[in-house]
PDB file of N, CA and C in Angstrom:
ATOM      1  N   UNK A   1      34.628  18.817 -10.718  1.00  0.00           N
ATOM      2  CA  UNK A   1      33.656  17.745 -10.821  1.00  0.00           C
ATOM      3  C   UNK A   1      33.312  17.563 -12.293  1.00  0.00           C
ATOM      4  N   UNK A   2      33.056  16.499 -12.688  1.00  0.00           N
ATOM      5  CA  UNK A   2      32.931  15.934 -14.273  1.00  0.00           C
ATOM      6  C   UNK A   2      31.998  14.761 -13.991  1.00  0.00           C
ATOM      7  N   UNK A   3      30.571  15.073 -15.068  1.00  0.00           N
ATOM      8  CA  UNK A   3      29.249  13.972 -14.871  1.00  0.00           C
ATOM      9  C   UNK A   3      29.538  13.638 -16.519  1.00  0.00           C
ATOM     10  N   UNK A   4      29.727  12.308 -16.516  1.00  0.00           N
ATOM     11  CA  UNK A   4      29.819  11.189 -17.439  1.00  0.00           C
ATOM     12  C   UNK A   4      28.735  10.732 -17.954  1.00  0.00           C
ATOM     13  N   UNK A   5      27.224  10.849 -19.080  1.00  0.00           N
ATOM     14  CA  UNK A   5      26.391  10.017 -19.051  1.00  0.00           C
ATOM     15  C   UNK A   5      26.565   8.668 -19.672  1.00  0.00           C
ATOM     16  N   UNK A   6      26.344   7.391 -19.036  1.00  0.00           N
ATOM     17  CA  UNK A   6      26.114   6.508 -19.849  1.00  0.00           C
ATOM     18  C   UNK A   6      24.834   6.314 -19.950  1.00  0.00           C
ATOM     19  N   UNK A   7      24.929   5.138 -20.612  1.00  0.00           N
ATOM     20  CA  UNK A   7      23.177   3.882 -21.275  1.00  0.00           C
ATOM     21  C   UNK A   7      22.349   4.594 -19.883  1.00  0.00           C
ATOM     22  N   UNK A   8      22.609   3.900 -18.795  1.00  0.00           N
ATOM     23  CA  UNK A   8      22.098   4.011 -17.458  1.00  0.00           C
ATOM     24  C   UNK A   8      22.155   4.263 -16.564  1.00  0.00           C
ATOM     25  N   UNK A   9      22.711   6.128 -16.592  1.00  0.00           N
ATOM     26  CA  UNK A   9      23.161   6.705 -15.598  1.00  0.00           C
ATOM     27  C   UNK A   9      24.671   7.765 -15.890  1.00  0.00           C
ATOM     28  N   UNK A  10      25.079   7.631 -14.822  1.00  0.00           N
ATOM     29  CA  UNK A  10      26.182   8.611 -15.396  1.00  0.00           C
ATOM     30  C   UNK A  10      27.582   7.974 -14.308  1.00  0.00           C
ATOM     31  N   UNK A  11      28.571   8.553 -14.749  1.00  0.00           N
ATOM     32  CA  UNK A  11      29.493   8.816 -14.060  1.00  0.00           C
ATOM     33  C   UNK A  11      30.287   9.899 -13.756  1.00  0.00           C
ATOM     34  N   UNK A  12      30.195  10.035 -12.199  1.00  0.00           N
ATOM     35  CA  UNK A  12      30.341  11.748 -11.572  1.00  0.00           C
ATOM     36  C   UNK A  12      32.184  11.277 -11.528  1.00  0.00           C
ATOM     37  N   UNK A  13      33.086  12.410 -11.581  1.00  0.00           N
ATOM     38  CA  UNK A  13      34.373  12.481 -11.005  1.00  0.00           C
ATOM     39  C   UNK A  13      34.385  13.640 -10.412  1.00  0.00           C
ATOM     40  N   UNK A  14      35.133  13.403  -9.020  1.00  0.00           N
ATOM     41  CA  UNK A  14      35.512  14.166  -8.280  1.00  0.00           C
ATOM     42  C   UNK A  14      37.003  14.297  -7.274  1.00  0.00           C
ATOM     43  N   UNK A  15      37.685  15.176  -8.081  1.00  0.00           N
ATOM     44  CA  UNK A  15      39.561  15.093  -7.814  1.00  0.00           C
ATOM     45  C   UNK A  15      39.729  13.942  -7.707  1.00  0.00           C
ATOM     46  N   UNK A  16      39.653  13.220  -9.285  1.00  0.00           N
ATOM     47  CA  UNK A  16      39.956  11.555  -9.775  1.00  0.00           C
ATOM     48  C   UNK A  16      39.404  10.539  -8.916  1.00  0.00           C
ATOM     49  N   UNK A  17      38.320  11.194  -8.580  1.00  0.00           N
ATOM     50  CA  UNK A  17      37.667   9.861  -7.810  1.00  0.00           C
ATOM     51  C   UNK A  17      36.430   9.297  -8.562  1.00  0.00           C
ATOM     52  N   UNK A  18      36.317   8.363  -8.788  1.00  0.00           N
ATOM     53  CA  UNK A  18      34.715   8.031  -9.877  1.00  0.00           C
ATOM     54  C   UNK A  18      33.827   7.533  -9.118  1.00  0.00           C
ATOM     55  N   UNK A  19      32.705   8.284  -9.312  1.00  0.00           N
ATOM     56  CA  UNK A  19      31.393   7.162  -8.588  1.00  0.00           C
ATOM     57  C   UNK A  19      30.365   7.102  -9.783  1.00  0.00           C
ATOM     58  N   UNK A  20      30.395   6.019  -9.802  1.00  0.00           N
ATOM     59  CA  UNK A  20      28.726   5.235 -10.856  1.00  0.00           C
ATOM     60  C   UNK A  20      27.529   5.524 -10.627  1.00  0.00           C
ATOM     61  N   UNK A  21      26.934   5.888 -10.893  1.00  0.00           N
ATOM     62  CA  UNK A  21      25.862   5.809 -10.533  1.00  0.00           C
ATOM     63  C   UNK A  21      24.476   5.132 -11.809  1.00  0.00           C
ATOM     64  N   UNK A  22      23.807   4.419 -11.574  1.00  0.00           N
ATOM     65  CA  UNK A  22      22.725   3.588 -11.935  1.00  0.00           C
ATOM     66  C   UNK A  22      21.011   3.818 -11.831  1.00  0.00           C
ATOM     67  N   UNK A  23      20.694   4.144 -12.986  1.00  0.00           N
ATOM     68  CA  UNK A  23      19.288   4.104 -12.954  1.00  0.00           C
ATOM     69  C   UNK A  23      18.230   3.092 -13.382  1.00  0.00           C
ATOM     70  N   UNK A  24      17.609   2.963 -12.289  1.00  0.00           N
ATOM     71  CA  UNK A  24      16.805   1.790 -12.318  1.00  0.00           C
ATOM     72  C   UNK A  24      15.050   2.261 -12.301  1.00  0.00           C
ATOM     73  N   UNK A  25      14.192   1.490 -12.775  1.00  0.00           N
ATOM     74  CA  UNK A  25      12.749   1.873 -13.145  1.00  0.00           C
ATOM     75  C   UNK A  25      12.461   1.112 -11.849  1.00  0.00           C
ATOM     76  N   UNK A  26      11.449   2.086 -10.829  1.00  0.00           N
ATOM     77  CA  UNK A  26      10.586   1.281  -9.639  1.00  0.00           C
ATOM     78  C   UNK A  26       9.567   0.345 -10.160  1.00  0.00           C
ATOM     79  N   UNK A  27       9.582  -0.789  -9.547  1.00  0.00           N
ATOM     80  CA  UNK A  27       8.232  -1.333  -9.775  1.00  0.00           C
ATOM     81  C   UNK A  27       6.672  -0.983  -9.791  1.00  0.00           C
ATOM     82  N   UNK A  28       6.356  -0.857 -10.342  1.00  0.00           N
ATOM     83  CA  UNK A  28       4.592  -0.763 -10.703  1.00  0.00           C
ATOM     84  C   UNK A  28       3.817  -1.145  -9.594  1.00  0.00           C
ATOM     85  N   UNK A  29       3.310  -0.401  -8.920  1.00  0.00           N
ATOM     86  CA  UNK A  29       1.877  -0.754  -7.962  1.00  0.00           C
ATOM     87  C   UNK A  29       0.830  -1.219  -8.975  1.00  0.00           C
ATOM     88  N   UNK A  30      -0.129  -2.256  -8.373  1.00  0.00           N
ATOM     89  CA  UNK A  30      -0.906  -2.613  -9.469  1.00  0.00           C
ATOM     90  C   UNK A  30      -2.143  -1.037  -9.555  1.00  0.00           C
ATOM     91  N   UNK A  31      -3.114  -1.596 -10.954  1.00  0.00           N
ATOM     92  CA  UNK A  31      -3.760  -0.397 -11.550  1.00  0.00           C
ATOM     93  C   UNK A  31      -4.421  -0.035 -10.282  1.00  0.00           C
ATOM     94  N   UNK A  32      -5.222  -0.804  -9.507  1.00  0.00           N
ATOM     95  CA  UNK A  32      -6.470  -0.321  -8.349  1.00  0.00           C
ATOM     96  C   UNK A  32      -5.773   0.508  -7.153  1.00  0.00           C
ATOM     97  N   UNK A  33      -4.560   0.292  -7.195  1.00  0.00           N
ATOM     98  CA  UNK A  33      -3.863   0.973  -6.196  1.00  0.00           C
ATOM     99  C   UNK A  33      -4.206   2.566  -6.273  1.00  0.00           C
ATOM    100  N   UNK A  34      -3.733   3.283  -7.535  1.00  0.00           N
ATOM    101  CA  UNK A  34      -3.621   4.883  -7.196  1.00  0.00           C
ATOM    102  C   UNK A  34      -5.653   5.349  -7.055  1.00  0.00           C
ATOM    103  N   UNK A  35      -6.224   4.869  -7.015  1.00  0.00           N
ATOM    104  CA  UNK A  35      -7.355   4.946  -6.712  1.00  0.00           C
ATOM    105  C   UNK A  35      -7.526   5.323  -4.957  1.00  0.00           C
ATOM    106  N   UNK A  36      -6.852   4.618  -4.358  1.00  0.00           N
ATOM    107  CA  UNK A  36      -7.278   4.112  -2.959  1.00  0.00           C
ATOM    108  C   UNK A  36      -7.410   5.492  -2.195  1.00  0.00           C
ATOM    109  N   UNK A  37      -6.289   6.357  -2.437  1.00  0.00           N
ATOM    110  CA  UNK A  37      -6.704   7.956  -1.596  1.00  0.00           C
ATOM    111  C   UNK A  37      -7.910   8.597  -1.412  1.00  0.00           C
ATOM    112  N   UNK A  38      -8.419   8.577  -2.570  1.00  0.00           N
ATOM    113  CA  UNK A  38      -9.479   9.382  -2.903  1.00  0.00           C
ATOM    114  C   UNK A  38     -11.190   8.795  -2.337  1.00  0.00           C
ATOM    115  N   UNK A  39     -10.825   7.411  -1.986  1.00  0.00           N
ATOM    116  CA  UNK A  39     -11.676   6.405  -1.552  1.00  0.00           C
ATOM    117  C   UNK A  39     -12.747   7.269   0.111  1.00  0.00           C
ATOM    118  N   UNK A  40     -13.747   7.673  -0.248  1.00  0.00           N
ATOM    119  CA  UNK A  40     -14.142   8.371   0.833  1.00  0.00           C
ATOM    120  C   UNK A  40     -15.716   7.364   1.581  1.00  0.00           C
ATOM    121  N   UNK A  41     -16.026   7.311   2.589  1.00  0.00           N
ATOM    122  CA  UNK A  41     -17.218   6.852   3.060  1.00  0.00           C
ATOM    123  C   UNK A  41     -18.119   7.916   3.867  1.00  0.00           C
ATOM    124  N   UNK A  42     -19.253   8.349   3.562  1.00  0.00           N
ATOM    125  CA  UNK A  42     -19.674   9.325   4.525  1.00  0.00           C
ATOM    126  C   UNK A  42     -19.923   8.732   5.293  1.00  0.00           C
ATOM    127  N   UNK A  43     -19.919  10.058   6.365  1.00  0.00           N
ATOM    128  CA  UNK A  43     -19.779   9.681   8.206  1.00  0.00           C
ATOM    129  C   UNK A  43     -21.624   9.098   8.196  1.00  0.00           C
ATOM    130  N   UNK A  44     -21.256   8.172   9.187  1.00  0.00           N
ATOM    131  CA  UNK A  44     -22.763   7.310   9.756  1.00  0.00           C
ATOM    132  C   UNK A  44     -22.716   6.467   9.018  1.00  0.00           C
ATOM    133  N   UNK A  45     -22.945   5.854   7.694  1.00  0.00           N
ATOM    134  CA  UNK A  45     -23.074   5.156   6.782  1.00  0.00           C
ATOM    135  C   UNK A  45     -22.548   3.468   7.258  1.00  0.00           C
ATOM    136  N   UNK A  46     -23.003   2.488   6.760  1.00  0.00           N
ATOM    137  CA  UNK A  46     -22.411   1.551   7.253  1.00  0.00           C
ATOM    138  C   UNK A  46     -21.529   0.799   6.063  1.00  0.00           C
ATOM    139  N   UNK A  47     -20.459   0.501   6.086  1.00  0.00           N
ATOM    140  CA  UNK A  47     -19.696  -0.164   5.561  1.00  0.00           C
ATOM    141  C   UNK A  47     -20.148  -1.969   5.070  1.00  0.00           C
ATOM    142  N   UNK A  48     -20.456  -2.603   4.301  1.00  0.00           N
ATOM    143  CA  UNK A  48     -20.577  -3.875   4.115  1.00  0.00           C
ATOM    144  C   UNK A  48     -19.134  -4.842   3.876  1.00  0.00           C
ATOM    145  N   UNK A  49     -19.069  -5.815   4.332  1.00  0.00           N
ATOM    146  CA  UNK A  49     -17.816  -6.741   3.614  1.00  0.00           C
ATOM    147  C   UNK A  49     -17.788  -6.571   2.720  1.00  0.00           C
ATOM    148  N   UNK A  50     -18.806  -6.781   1.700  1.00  0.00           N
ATOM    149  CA  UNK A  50     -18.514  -7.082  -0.027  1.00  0.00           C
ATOM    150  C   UNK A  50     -18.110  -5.377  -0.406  1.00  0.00           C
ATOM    151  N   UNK A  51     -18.362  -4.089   0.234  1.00  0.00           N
ATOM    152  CA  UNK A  51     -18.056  -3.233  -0.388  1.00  0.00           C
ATOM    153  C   UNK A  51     -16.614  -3.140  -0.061  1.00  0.00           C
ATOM    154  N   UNK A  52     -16.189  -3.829   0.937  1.00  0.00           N
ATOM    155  CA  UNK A  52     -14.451  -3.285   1.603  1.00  0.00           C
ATOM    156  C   UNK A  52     -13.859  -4.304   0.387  1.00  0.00           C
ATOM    157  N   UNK A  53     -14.291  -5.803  -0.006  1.00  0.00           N
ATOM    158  CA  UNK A  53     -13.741  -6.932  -0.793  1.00  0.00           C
ATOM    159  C   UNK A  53     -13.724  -5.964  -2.421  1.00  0.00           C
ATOM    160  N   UNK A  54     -14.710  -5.512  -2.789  1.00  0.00           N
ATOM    161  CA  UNK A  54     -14.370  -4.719  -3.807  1.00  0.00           C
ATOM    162  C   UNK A  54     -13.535  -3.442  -3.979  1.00  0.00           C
ATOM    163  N   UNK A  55     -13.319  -2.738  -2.647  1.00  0.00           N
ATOM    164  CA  UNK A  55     -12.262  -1.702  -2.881  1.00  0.00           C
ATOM    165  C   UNK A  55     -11.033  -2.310  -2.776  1.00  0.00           C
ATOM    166  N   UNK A  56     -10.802  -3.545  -2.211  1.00  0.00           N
ATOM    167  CA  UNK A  56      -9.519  -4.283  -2.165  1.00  0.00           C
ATOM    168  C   UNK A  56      -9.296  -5.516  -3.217  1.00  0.00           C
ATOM    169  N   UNK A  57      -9.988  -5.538  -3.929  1.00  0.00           N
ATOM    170  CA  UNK A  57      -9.859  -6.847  -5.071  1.00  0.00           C
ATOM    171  C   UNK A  57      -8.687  -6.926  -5.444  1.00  0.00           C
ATOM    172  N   UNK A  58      -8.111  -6.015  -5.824  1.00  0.00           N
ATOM    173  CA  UNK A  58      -6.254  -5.955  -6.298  1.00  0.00           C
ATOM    174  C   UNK A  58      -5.732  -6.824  -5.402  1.00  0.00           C
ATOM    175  N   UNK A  59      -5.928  -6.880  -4.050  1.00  0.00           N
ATOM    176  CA  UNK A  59      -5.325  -7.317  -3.123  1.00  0.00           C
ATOM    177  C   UNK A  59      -5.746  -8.589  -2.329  1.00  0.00           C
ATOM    178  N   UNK A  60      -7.211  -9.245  -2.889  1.00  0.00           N
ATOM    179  CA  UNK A  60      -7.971  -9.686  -2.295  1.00  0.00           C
ATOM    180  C   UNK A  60      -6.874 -11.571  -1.907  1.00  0.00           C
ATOM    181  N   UNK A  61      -6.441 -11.560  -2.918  1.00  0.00           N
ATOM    182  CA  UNK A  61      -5.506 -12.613  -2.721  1.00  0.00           C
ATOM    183  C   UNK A  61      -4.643 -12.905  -1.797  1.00  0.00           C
ATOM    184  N   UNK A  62      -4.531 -11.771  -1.578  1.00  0.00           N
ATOM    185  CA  UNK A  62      -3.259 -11.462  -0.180  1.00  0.00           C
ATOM    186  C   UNK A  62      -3.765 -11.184   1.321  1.00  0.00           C
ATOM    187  N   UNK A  63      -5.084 -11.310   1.091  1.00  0.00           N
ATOM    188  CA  UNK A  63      -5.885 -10.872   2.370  1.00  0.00           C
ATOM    189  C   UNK A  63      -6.991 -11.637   2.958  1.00  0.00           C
ATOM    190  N   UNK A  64      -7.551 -11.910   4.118  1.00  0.00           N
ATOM    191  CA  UNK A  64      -8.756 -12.620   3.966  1.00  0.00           C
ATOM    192  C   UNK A  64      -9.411 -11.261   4.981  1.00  0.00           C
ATOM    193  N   UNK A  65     -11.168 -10.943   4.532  1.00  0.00           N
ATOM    194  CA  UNK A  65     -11.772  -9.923   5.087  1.00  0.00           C
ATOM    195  C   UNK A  65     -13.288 -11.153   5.469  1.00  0.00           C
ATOM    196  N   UNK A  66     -13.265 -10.169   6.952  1.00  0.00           N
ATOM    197  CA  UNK A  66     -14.085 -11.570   8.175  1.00  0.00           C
ATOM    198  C   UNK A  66     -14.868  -9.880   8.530  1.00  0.00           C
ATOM    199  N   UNK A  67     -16.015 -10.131   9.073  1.00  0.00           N
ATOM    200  CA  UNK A  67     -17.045  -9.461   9.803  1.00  0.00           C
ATOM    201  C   UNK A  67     -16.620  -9.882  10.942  1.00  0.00           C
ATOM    202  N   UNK A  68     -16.048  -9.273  12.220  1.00  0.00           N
ATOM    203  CA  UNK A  68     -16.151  -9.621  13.552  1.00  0.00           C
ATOM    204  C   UNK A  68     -16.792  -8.486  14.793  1.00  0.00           C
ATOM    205  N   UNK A  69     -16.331  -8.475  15.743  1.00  0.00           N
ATOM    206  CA  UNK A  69     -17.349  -8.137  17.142  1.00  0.00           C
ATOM    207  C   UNK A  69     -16.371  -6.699  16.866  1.00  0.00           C
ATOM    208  N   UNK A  70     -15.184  -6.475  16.523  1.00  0.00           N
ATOM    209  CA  UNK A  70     -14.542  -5.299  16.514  1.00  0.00           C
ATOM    210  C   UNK A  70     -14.907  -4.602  15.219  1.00  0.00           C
ATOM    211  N   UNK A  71     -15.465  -5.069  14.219  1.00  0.00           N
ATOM    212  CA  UNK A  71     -15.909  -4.336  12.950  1.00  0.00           C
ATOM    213  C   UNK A  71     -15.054  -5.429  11.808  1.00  0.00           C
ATOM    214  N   UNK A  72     -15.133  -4.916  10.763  1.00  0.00           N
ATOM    215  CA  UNK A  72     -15.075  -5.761   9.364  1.00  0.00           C
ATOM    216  C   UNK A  72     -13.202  -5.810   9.375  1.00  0.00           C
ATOM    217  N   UNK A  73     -12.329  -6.788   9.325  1.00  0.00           N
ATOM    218  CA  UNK A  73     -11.458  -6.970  10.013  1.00  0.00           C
ATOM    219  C   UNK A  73     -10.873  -7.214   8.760  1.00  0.00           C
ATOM    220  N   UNK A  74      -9.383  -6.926   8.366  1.00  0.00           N
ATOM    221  CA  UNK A  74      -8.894  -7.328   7.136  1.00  0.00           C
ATOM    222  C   UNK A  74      -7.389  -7.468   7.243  1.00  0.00           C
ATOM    223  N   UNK A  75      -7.047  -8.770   7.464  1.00  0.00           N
ATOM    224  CA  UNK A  75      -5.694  -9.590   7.428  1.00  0.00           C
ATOM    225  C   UNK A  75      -4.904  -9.915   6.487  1.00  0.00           C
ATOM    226  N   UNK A  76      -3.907  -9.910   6.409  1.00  0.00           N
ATOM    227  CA  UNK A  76      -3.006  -9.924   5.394  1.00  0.00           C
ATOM    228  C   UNK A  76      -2.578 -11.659   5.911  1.00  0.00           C
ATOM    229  N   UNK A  77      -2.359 -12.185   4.807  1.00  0.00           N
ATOM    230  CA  UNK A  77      -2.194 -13.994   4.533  1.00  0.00           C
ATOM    231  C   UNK A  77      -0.398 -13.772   4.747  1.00  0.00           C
ATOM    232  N   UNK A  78      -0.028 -13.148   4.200  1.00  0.00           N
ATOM    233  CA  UNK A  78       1.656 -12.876   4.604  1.00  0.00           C
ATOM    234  C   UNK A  78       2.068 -11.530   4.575  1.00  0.00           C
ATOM    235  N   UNK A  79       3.449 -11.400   4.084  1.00  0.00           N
ATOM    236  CA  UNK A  79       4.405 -10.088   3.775  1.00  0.00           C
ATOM    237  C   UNK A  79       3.447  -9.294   2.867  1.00  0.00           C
ATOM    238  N   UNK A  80       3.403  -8.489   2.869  1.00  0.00           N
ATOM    239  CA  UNK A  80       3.005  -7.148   2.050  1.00  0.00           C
ATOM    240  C   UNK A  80       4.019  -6.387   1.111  1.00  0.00           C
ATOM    241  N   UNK A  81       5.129  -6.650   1.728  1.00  0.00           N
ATOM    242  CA  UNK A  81       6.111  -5.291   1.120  1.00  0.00           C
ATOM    243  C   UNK A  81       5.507  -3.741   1.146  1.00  0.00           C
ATOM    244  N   UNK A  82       5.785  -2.835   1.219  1.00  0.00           N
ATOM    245  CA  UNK A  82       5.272  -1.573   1.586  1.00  0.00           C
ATOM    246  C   UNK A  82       4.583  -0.730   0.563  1.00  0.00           C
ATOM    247  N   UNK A  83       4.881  -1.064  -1.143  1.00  0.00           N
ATOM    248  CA  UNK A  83       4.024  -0.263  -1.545  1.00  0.00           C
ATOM    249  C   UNK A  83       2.134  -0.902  -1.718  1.00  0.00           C
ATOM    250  N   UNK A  84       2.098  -2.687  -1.243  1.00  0.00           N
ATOM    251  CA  UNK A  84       0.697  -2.893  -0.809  1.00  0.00           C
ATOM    252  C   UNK A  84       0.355  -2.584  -0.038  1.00  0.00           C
ATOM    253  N   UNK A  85       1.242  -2.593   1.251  1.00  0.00           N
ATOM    254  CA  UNK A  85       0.718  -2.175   2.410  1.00  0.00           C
ATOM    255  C   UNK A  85       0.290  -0.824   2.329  1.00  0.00           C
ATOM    256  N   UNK A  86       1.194  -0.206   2.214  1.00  0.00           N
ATOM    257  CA  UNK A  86       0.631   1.537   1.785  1.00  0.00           C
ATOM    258  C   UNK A  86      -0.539   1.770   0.972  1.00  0.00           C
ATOM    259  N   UNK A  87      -1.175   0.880  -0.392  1.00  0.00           N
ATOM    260  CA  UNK A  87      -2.513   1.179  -0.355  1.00  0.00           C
ATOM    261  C   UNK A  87      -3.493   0.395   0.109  1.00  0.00           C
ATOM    262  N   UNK A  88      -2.932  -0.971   0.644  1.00  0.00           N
ATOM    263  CA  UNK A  88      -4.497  -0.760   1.442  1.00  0.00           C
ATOM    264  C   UNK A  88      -4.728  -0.263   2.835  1.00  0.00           C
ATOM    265  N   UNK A  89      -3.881   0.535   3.191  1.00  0.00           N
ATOM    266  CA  UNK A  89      -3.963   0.798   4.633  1.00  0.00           C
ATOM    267  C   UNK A  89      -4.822   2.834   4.100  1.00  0.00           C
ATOM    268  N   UNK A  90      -4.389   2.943   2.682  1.00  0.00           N
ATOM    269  CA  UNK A  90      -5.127   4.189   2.356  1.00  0.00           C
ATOM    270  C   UNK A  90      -6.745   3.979   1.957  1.00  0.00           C
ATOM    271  N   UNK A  91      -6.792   2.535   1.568  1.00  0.00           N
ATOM    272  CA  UNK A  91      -8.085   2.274   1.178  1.00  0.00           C
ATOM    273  C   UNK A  91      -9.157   2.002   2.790  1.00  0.00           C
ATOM    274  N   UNK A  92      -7.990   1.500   3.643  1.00  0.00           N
ATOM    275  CA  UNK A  92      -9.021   1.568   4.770  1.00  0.00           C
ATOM    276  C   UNK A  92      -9.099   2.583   5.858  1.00  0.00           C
ATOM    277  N   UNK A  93      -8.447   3.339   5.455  1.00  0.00           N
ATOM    278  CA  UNK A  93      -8.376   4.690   5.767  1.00  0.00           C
ATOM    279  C   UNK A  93      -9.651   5.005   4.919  1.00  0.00           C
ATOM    280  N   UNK A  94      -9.499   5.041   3.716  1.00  0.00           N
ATOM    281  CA  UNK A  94     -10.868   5.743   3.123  1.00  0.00           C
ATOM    282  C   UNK A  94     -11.914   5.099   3.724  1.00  0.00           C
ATOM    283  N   UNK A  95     -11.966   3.938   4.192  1.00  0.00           N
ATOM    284  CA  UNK A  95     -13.783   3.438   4.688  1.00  0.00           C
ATOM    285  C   UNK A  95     -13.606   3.881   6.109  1.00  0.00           C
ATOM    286  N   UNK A  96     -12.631   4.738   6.480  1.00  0.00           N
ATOM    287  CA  UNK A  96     -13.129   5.142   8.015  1.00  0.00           C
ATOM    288  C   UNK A  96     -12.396   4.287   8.913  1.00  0.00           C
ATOM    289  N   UNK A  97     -11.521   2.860   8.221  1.00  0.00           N
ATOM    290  CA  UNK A  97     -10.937   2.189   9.373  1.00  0.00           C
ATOM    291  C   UNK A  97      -9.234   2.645   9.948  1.00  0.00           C
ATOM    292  N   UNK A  98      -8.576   1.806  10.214  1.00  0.00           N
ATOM    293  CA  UNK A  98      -7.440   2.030  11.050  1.00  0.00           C
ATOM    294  C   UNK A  98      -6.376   0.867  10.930  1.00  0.00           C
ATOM    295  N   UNK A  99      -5.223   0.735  11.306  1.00  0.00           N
ATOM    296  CA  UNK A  99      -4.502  -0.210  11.225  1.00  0.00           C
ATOM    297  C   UNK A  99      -4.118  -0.249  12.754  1.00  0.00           C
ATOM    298  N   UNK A 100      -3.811  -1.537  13.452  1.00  0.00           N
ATOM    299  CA  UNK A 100      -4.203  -2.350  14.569  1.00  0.00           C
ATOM    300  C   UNK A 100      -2.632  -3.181  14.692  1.00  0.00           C
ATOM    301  N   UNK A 101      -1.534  -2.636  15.202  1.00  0.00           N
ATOM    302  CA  UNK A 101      -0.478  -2.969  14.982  1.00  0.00           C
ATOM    303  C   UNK A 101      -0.236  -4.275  16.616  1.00  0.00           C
ATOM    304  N   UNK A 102      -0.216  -5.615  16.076  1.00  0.00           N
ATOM    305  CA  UNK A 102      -0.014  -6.366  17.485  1.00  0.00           C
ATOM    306  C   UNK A 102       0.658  -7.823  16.836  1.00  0.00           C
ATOM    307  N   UNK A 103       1.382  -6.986  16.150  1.00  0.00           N
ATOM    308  CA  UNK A 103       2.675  -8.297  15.920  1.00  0.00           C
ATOM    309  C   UNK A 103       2.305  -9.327  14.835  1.00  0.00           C
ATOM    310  N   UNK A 104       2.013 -10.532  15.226  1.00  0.00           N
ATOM    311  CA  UNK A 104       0.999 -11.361  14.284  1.00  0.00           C
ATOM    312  C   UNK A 104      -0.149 -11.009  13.810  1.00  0.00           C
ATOM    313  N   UNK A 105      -0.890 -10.813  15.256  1.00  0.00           N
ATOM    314  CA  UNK A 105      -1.928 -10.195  14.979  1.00  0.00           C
ATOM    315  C   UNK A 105      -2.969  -8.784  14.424  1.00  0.00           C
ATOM    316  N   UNK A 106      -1.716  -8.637  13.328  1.00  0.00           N
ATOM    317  CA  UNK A 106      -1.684  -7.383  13.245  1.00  0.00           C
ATOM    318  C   UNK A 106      -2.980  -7.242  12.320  1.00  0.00           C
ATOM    319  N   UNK A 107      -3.607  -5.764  11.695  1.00  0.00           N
ATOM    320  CA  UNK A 107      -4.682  -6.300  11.113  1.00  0.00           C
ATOM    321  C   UNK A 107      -5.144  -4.707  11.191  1.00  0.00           C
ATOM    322  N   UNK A 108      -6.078  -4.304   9.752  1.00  0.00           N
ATOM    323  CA  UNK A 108      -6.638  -3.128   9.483  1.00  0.00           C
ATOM    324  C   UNK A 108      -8.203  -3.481   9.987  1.00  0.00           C
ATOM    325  N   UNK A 109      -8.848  -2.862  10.421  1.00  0.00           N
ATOM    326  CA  UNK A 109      -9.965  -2.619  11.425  1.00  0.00           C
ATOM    327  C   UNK A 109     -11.056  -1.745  10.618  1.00  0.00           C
ATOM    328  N   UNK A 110     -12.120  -1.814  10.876  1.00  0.00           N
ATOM    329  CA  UNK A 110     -13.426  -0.944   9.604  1.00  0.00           C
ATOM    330  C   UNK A 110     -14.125  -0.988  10.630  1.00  0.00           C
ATOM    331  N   UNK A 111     -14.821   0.238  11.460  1.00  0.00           N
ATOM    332  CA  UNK A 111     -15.981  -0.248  11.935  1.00  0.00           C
ATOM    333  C   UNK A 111     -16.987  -0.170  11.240  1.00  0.00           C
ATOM    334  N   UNK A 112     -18.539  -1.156  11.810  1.00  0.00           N
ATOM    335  CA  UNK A 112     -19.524  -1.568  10.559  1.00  0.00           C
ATOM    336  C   UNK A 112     -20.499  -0.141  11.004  1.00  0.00           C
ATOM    337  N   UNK A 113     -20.590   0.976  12.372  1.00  0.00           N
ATOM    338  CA  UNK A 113     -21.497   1.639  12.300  1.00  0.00           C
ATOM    339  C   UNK A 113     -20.717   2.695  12.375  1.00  0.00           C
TER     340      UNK A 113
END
């Protein structure tokens, strides 16, 4: 076996066979994202809209957040791609809520008590 480096990556041989290989930089989650884990609510406490709209502002564009009969309800306007989805589903995890998987209607859940 013989590893080749180039500019961007290397090239491995193996009994004259070559494979390329390519390194590429992941895209950037925006800044408010690595925050969202650590995001805690104590138990009993009640959650407000404007406090869930400010832990999600990064995202607020992509989402519309409604007060309803099931608790403070937060919809995504389209696609997410997975590394948004992944923090705000940690941010509503931190206020105590849940994600509510029903197709269209799919949707992260907060209860208000």
């Amino acid at each position: 076996m013989k590893v080749t480096p180039t500019g961007d990556g290397a090239v491995i041989t193996v009994n004259g066979v070559e494979v390329t290989v390519t390194v590429r930089a992941k895209p950037s989650v925006p800044a408010a994202a690595p925050a969202a884990p650590t995001l805690q609510v104590q138990e009993g406490r009640r959650v407000a809209v404007e406090t869930v709209k400010a832990r999600l502002a990064a995202f607020l564009s992509e989402l519309t957040v409604t007060e309803e009969a099931e608790g403070i309800v937060v919809r995504p306007t389209g696609y997410l791609g997975r590394d948004k989805f992944t923090s705000i589903a940690a941010t509503v995890r931190g206020l105590g809520g849940r994600y509510v998987s029903a197709g269209r209607e799919s949707r992260f859940v907060i209860p208000v008590e």
